[in-house]
C-alpha atoms as a PDB file:
ATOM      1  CA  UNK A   1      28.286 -11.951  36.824  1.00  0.00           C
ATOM      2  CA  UNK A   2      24.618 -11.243  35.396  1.00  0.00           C
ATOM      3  CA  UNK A   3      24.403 -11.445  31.800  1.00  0.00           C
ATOM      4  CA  UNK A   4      22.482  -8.651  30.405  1.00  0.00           C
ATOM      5  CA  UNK A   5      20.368 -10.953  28.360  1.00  0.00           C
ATOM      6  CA  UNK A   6      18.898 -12.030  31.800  1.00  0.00           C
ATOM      7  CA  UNK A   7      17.860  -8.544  32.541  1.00  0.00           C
ATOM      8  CA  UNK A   8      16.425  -7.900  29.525  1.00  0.00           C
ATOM      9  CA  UNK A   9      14.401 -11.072  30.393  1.00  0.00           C
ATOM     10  CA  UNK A  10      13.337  -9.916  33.169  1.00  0.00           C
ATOM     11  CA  UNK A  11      12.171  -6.594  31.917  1.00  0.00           C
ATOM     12  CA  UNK A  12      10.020  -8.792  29.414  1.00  0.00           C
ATOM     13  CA  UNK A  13       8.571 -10.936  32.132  1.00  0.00           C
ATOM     14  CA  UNK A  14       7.644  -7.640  33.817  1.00  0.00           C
ATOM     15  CA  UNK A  15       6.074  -6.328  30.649  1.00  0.00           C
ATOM     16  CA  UNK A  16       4.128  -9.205  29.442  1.00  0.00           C
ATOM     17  CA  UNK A  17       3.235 -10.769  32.966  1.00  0.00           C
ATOM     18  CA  UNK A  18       3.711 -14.608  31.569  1.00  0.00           C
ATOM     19  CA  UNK A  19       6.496 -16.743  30.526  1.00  0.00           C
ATOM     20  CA  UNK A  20       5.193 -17.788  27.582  1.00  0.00           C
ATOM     21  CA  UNK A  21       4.399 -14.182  26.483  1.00  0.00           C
ATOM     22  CA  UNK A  22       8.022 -13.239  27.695  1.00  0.00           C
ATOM     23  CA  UNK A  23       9.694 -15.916  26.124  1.00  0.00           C
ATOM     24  CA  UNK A  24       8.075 -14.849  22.608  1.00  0.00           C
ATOM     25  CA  UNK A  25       9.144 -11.187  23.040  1.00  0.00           C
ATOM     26  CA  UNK A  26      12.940 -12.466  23.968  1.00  0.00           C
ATOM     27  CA  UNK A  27      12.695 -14.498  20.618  1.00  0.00           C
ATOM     28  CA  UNK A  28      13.482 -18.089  22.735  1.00  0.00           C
ATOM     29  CA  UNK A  29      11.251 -20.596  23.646  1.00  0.00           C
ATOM     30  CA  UNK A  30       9.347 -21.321  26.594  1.00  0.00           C
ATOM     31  CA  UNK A  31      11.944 -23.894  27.629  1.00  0.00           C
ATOM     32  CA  UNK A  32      15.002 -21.535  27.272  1.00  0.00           C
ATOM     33  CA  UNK A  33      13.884 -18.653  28.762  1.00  0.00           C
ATOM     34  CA  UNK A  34      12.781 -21.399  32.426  1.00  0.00           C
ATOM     35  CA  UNK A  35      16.683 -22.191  32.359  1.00  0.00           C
ATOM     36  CA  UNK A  36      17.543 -18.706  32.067  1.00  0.00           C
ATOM     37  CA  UNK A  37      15.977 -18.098  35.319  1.00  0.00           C
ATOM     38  CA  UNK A  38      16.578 -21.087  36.725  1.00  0.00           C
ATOM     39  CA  UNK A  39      20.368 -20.169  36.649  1.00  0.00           C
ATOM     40  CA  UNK A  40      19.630 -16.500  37.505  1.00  0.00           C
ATOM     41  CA  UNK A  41      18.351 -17.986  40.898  1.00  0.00           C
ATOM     42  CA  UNK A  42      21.033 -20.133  41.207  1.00  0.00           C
ATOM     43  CA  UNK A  43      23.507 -17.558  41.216  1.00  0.00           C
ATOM     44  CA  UNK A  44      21.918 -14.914  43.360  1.00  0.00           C
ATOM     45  CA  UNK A  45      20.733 -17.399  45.661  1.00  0.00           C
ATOM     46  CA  UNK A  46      17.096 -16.420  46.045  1.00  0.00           C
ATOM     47  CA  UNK A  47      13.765 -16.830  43.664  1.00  0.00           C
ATOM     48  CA  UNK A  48      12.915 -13.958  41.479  1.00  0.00           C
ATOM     49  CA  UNK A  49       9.175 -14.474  41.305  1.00  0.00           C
ATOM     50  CA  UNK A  50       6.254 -16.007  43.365  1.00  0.00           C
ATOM     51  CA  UNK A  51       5.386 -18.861  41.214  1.00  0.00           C
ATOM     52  CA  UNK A  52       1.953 -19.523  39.791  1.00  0.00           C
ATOM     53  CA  UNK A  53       1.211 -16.120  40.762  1.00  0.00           C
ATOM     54  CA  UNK A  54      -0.408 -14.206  37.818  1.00  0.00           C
ATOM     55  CA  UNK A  55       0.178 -11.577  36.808  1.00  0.00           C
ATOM     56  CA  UNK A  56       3.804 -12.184  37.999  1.00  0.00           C
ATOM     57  CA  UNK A  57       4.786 -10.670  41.284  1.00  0.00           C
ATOM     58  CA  UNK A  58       8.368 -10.158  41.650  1.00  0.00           C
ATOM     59  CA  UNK A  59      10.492 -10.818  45.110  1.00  0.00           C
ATOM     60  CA  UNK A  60      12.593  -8.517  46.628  1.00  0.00           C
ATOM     61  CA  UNK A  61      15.831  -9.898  44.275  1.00  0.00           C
ATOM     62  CA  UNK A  62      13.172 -10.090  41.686  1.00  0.00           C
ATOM     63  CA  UNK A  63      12.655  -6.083  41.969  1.00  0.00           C
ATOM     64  CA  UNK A  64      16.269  -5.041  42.917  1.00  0.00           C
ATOM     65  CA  UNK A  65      17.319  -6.980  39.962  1.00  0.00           C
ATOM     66  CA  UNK A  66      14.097  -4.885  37.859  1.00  0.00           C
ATOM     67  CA  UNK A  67      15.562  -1.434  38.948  1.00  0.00           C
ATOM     68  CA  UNK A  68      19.275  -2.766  37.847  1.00  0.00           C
ATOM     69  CA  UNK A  69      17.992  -4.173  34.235  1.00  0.00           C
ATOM     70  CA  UNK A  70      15.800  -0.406  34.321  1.00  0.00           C
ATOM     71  CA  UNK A  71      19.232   1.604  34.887  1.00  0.00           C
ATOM     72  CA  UNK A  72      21.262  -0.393  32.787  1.00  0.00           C
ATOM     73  CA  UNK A  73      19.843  -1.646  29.318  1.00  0.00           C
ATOM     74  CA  UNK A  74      18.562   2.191  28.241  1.00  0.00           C
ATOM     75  CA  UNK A  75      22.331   3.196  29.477  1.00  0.00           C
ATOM     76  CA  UNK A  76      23.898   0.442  26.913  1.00  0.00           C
ATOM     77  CA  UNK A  77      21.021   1.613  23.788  1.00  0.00           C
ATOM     78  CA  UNK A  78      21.962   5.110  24.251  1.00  0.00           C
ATOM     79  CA  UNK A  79      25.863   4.001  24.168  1.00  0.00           C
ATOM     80  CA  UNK A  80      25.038   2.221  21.794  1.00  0.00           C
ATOM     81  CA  UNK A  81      23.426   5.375  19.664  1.00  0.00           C
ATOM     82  CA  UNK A  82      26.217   7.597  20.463  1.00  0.00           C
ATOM     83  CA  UNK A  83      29.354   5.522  19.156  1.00  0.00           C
ATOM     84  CA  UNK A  84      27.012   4.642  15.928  1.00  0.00           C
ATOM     85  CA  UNK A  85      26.291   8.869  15.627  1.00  0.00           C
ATOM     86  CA  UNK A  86      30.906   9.316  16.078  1.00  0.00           C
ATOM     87  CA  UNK A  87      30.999   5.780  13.460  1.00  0.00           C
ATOM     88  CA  UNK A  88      28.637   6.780  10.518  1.00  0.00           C
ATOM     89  CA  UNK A  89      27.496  10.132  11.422  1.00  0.00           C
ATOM     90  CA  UNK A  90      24.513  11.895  12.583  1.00  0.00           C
ATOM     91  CA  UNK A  91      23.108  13.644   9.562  1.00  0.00           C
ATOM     92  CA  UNK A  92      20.509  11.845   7.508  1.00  0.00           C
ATOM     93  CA  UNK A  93      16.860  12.086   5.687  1.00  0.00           C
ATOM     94  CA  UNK A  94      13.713   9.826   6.940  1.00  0.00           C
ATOM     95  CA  UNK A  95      10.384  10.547   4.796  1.00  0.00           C
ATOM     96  CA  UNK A  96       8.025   7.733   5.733  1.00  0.00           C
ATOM     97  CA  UNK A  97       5.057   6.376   4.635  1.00  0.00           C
ATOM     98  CA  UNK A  98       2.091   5.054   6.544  1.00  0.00           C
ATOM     99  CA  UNK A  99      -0.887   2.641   4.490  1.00  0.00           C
ATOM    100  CA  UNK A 100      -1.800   1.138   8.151  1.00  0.00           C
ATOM    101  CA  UNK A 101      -4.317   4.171   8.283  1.00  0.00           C
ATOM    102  CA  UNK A 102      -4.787   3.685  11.808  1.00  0.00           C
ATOM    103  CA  UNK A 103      -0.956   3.513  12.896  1.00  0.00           C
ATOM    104  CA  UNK A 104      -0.523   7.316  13.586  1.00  0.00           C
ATOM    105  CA  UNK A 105      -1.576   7.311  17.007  1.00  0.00           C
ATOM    106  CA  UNK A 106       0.946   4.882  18.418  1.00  0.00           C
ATOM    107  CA  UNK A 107       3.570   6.019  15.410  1.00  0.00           C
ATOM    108  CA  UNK A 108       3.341   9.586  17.361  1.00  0.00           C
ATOM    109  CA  UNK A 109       5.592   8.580  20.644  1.00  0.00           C
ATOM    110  CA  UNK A 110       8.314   6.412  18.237  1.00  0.00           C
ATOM    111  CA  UNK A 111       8.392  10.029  16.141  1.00  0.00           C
ATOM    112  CA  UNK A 112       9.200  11.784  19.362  1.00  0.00           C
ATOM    113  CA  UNK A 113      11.390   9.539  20.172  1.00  0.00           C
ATOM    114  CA  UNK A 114      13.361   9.249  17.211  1.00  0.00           C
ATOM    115  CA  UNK A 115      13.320  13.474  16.848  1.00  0.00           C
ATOM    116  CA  UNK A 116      15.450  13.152  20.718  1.00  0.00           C
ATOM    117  CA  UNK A 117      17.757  10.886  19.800  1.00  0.00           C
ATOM    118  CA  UNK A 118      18.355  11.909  16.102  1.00  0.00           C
ATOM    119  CA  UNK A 119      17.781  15.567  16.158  1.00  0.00           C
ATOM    120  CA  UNK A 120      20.340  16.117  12.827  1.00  0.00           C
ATOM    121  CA  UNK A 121      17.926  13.688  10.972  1.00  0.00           C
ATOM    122  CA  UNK A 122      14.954  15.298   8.320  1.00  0.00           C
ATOM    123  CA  UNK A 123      12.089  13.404   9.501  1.00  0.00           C
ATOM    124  CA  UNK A 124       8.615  13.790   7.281  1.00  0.00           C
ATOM    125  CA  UNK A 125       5.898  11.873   7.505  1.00  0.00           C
ATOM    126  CA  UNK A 126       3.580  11.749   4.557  1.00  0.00           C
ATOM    127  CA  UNK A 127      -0.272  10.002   4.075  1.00  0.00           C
ATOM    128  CA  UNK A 128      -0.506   6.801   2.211  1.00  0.00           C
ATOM    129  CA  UNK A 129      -4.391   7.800   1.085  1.00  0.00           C
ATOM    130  CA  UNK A 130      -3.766   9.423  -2.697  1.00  0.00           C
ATOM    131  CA  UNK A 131      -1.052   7.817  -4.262  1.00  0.00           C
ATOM    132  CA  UNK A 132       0.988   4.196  -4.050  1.00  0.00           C
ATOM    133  CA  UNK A 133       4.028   4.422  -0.970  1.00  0.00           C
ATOM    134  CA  UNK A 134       6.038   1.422  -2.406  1.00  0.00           C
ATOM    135  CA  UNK A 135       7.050   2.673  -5.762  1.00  0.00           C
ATOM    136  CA  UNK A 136       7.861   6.076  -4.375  1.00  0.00           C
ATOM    137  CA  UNK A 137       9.973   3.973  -1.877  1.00  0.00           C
ATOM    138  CA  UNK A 138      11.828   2.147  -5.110  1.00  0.00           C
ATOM    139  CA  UNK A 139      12.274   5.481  -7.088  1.00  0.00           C
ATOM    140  CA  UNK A 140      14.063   6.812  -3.631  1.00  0.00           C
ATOM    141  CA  UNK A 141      11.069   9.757  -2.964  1.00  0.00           C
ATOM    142  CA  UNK A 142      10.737   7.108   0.326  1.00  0.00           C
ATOM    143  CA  UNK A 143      12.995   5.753   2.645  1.00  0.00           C
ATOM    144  CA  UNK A 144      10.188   4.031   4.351  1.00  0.00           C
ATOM    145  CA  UNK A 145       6.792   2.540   4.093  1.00  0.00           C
ATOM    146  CA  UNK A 146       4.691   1.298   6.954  1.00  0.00           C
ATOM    147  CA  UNK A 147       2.303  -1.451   5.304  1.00  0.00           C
ATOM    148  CA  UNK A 148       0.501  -4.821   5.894  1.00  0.00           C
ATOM    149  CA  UNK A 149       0.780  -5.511   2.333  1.00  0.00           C
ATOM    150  CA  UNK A 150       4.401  -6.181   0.616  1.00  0.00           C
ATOM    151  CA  UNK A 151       5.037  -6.828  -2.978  1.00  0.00           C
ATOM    152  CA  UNK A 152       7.885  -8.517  -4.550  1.00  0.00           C
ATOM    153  CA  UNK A 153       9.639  -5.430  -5.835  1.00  0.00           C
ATOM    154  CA  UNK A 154      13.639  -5.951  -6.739  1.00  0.00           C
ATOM    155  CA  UNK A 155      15.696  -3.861  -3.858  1.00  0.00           C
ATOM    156  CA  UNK A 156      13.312  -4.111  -1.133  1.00  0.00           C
ATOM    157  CA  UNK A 157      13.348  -5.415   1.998  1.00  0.00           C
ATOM    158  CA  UNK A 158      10.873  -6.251   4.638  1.00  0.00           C
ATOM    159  CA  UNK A 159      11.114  -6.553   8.693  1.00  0.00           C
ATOM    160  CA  UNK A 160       7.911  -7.142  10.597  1.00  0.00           C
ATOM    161  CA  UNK A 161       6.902  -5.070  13.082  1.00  0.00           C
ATOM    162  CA  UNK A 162       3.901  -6.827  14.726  1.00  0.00           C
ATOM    163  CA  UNK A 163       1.254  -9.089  14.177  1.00  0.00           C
ATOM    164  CA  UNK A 164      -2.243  -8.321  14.647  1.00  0.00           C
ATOM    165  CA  UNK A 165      -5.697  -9.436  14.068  1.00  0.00           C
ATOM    166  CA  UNK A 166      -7.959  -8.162  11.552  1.00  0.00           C
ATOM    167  CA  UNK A 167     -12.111  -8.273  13.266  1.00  0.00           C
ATOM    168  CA  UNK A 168     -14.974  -6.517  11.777  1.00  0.00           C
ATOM    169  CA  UNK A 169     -16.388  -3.668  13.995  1.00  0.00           C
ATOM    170  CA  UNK A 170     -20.455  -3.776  13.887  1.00  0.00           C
ATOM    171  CA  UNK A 171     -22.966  -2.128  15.996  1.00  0.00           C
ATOM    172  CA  UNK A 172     -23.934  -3.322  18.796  1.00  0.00           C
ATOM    173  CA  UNK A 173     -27.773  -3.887  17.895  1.00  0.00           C
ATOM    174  CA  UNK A 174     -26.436  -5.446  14.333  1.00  0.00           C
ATOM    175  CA  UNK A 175     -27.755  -8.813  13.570  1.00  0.00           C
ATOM    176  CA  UNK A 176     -23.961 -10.145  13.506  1.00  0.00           C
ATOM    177  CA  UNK A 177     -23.471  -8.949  16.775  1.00  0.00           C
ATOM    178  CA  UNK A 178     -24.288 -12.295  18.369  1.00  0.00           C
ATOM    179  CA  UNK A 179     -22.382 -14.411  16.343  1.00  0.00           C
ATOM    180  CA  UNK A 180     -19.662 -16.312  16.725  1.00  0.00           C
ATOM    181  CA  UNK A 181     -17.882 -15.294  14.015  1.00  0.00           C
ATOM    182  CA  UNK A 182     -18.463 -13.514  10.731  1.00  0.00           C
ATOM    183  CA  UNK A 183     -18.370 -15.113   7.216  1.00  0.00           C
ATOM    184  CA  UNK A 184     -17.637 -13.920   3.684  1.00  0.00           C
ATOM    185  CA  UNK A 185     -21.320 -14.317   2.743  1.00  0.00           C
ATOM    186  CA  UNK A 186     -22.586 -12.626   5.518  1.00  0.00           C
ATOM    187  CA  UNK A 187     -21.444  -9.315   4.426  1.00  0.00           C
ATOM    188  CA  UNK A 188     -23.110  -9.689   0.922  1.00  0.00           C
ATOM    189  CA  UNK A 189     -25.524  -7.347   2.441  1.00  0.00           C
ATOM    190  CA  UNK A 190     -23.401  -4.840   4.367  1.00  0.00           C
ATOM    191  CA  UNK A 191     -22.271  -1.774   3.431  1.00  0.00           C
ATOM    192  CA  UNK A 192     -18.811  -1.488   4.683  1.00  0.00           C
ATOM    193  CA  UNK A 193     -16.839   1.665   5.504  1.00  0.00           C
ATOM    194  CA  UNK A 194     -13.230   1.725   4.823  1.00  0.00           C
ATOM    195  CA  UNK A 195     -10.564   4.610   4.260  1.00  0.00           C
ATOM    196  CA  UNK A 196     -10.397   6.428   0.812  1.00  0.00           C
ATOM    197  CA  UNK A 197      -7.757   3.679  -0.391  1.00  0.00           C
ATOM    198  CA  UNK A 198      -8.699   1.176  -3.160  1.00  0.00           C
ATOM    199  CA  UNK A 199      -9.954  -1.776  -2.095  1.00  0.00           C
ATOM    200  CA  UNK A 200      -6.460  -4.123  -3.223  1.00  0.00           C
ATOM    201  CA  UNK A 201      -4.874  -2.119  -0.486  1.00  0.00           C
ATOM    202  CA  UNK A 202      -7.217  -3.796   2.739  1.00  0.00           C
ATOM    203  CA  UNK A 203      -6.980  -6.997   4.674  1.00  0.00           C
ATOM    204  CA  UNK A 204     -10.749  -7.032   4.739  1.00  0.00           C
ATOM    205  CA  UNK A 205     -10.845  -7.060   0.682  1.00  0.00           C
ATOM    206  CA  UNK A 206      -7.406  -8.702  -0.528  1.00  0.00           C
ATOM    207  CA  UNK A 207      -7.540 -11.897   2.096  1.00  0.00           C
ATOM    208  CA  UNK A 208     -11.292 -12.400   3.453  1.00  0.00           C
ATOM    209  CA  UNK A 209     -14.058 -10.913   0.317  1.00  0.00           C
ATOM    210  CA  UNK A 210     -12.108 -11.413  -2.335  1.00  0.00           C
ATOM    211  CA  UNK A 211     -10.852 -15.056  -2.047  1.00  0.00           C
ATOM    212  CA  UNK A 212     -14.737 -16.136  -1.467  1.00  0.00           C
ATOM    213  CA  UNK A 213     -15.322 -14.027  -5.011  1.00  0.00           C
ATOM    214  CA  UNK A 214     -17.716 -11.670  -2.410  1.00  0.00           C
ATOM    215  CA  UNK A 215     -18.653  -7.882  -2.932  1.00  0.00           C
ATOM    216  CA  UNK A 216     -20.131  -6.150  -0.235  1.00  0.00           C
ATOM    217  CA  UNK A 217     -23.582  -3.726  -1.046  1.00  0.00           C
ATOM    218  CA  UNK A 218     -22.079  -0.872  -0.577  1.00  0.00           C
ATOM    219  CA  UNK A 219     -18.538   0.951  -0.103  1.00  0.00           C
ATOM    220  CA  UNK A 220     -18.600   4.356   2.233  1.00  0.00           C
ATOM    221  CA  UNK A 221     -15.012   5.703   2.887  1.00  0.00           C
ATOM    222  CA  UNK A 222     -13.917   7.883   6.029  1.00  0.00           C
ATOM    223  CA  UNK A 223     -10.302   9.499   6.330  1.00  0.00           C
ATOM    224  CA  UNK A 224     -10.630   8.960  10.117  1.00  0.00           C
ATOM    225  CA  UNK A 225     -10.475   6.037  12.294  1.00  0.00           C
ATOM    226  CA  UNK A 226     -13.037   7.723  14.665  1.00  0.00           C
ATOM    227  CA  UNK A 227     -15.459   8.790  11.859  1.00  0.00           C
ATOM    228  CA  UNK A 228     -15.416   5.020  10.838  1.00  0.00           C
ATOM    229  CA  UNK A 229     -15.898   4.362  14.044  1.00  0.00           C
ATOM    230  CA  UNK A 230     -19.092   7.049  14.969  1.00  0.00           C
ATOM    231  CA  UNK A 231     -20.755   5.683  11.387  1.00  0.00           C
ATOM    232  CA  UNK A 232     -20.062   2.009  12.889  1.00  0.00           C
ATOM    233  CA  UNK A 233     -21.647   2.512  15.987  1.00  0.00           C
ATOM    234  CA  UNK A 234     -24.738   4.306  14.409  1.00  0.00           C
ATOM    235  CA  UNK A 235     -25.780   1.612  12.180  1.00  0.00           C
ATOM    236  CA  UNK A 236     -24.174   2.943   9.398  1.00  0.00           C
ATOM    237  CA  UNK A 237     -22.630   0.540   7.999  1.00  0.00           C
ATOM    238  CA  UNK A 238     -19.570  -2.167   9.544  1.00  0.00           C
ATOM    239  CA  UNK A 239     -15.614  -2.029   9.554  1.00  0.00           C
ATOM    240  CA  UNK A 240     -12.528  -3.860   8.758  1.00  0.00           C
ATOM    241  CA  UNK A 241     -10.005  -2.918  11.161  1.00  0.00           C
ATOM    242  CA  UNK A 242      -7.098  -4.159  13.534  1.00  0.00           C
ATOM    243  CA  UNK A 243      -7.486  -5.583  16.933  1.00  0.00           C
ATOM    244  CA  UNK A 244      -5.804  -2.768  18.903  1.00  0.00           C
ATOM    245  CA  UNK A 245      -7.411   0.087  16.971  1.00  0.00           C
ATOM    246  CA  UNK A 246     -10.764  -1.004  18.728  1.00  0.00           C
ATOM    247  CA  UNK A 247      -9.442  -1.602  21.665  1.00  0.00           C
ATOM    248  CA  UNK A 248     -10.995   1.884  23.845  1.00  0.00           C
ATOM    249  CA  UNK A 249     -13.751   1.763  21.610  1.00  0.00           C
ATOM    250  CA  UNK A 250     -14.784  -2.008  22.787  1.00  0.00           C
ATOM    251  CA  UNK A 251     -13.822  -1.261  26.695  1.00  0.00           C
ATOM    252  CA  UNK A 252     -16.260   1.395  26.398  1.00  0.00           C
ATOM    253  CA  UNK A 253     -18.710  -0.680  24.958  1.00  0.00           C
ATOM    254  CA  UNK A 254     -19.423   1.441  21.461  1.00  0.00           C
ATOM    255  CA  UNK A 255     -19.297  -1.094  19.121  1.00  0.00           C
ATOM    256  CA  UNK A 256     -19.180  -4.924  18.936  1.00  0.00           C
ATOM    257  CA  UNK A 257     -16.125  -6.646  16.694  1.00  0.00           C
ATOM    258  CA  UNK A 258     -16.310 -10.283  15.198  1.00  0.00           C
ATOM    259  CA  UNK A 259     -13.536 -12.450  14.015  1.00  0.00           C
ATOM    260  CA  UNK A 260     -13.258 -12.608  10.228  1.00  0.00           C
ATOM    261  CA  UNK A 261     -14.003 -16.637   9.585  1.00  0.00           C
ATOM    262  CA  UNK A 262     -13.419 -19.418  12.109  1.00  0.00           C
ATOM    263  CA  UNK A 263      -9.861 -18.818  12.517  1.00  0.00           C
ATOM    264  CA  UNK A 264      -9.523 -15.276  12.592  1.00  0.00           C
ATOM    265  CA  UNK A 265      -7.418 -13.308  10.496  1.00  0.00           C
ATOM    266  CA  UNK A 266      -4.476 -12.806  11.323  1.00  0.00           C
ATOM    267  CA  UNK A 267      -1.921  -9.915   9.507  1.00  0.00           C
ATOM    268  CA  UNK A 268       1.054  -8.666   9.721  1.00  0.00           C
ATOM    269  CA  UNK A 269       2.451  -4.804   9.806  1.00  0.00           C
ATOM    270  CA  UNK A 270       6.013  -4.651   8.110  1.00  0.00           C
ATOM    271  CA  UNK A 271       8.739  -1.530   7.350  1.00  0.00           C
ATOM    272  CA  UNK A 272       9.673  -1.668   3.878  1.00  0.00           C
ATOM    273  CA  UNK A 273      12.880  -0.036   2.853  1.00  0.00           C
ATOM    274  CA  UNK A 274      15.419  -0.281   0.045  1.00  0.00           C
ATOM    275  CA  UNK A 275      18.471  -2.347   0.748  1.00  0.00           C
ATOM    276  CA  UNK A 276      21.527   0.023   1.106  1.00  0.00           C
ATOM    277  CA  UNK A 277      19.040   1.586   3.839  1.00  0.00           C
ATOM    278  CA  UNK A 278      20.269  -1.409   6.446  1.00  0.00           C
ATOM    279  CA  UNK A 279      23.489   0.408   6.569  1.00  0.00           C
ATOM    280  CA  UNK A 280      22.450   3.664   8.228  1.00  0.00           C
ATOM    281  CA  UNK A 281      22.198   3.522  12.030  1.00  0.00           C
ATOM    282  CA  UNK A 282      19.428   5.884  12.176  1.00  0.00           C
ATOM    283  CA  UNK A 283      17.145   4.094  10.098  1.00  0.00           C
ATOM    284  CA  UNK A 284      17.762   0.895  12.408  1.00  0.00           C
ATOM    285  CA  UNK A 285      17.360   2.735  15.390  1.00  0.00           C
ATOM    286  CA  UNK A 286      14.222   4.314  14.260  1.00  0.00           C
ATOM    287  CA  UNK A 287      12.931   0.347  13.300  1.00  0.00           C
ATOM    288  CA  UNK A 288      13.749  -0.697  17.027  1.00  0.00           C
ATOM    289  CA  UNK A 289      11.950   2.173  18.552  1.00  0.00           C
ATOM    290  CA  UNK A 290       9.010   1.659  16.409  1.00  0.00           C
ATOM    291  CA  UNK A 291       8.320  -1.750  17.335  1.00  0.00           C
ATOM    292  CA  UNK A 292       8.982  -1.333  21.587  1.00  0.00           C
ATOM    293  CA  UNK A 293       6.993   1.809  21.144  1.00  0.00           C
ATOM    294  CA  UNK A 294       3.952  -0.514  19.469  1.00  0.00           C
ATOM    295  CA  UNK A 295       4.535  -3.230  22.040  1.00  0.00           C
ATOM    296  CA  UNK A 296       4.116  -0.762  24.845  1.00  0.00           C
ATOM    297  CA  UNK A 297       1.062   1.149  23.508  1.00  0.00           C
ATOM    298  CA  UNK A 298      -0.896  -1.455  21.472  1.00  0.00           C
ATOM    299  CA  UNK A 299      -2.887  -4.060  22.721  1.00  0.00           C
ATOM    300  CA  UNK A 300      -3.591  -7.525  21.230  1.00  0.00           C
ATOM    301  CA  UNK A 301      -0.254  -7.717  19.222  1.00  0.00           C
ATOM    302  CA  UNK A 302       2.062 -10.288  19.158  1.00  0.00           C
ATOM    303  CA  UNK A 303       6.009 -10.810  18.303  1.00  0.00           C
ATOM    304  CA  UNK A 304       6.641 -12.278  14.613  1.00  0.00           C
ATOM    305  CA  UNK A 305      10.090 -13.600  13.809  1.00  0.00           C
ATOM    306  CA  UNK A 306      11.884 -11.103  11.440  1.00  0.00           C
ATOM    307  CA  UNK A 307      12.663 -12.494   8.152  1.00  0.00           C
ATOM    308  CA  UNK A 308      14.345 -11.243   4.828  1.00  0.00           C
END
């Protein structure tokens, strides 16, 4: 009998090429997820892989066994959706949030997604920029908020998403362009372009300037992740911004981006929601989707282990 954990294993292995990128995505460790093959192969009979082969290639079993876990896991999640629309119905109200400014693009596909599977559900989506998502979220005006910044407010709850790295985007003639890595001090100078939000509400202000007790020269503001972008790669000014935001930007060579100190900084993206929210199978589903659909579009992310 193949357990469908092994399938979804394999389906991880086939997304993330390694086992140690698989093995995070699966939530086991390295060591765990080597015996689940190991007996996999046992009882089949045959190896599922070409070892030391990167990215993996898959055998023959290896692929037959791919198609299988391909037919059968989206079969059990959309069982799985249908006996949870006859248990607590399908009706239902999702206004969200977003203060990750540059989340919309890959939020788009879990929105269409969502609108298939849910179709009963009122689904808004509504800008962060001009007023503070969390509070609405507490006074019930939200039933979620996308942000990389919870508070401790009574009632709600947290589950990560992703983690992701926070780099500054310069130009590529900018005199930080050749460095290692970018300090506090160094953007004494700088004007830096951010989205209309106050500054207590960006990774670039609330973990890297103001800890050091640094303000940068100037503060320009852009509603668009391209605009910052275009003024970035014009001289303008440099950015704040997530890993896999930049990522067609840097293949294509626009702009240069640093890591913020010697160890980079690191962030992560989190759904807030109130409490009796975990009830509704809606909202869960619509959690699930959202982080597969940022796994499979973003680059540069990695699993976090969900807490309370």
């Amino acid at each position: 009998m193949i357990d469908l954990r092994y399938l979804r294993t394999l389906l991880a292995l086939r997304e993330t090429g390694s086992l140690v990128e698989a093995a995070e995505h699966v939530h086991v460790t390295q060591s765990a997820l080597s015996h689940q093959i190991k007996d996999l192969e046992e009882r089949i009979g045959a190896p599922l892989f070409i070892r030391k082969s990167r990215p993996i290639r898959f055998t023959v079993a290896g692929e037959r066994l791919l198609t299988l876990a391909d037919e059968v896991i989206p079969a059990i999640k959309s069982a799985e959706r249908d006996l949870a629309k006859l248990t607590h119905g399908e009706a239902g109200r999702l206004h969200i949030s977003i203060e990750c400014h540059s989340c919309f693009e890959w939020l788009m596909p879990t929105l269409d997604r969502f609108r298939d599977h849910w179709p009963d559900v009122e689904l808004d989506l509504i800008s962060g920029f001009n007023f503070a998502p969390l509070p609405a979220l507490l006074r019930g005006n939200l039933d979620l908020v996308i942000t990389s910044d919870p508070q401790p407010l009574n009632g709600i709850r947290y589950t990560p998403l992703f983690s992701y790295e926070s780099v500054l985007a310069v130009c590529n003639r900018h005199r930080l362009a050749d460095c290692n890595y970018v300090t506090a001090q160094d953007l004494e100078e700088e004007t830096v372009i951010t989205y209309p939000v106050d500054t207590d509400r960006l990774d670039l202000f609330t973990r890297f300037l103001d800890p050091a007790d640094i303000e940068p020269a100037n503060i320009r503001t852009a509603d668009l992740t391209l605009m910052i972008i275009q003024l970035v790669a014009s001289g303008r000014g440099v950015a704040g911004l997530p890993n896999w935001a930049l990522s067609e930007y840097l293949n294509r060579s626009y702009i240069t981006a640093k890591p913020l100190g010697k160890e980079g900084l690191w962030c992560t993206l989190y759904a807030a929601y109130r409490e009796e929210q975990e009830g509704y199978s809606y909202f869960t589903d619509f959690i699930n989707t959202a982080r597969e659909s940022s796994f499979k579009h973003l680059v540069g992310i990695r699993e976090v282990p969900e807490t309370p």
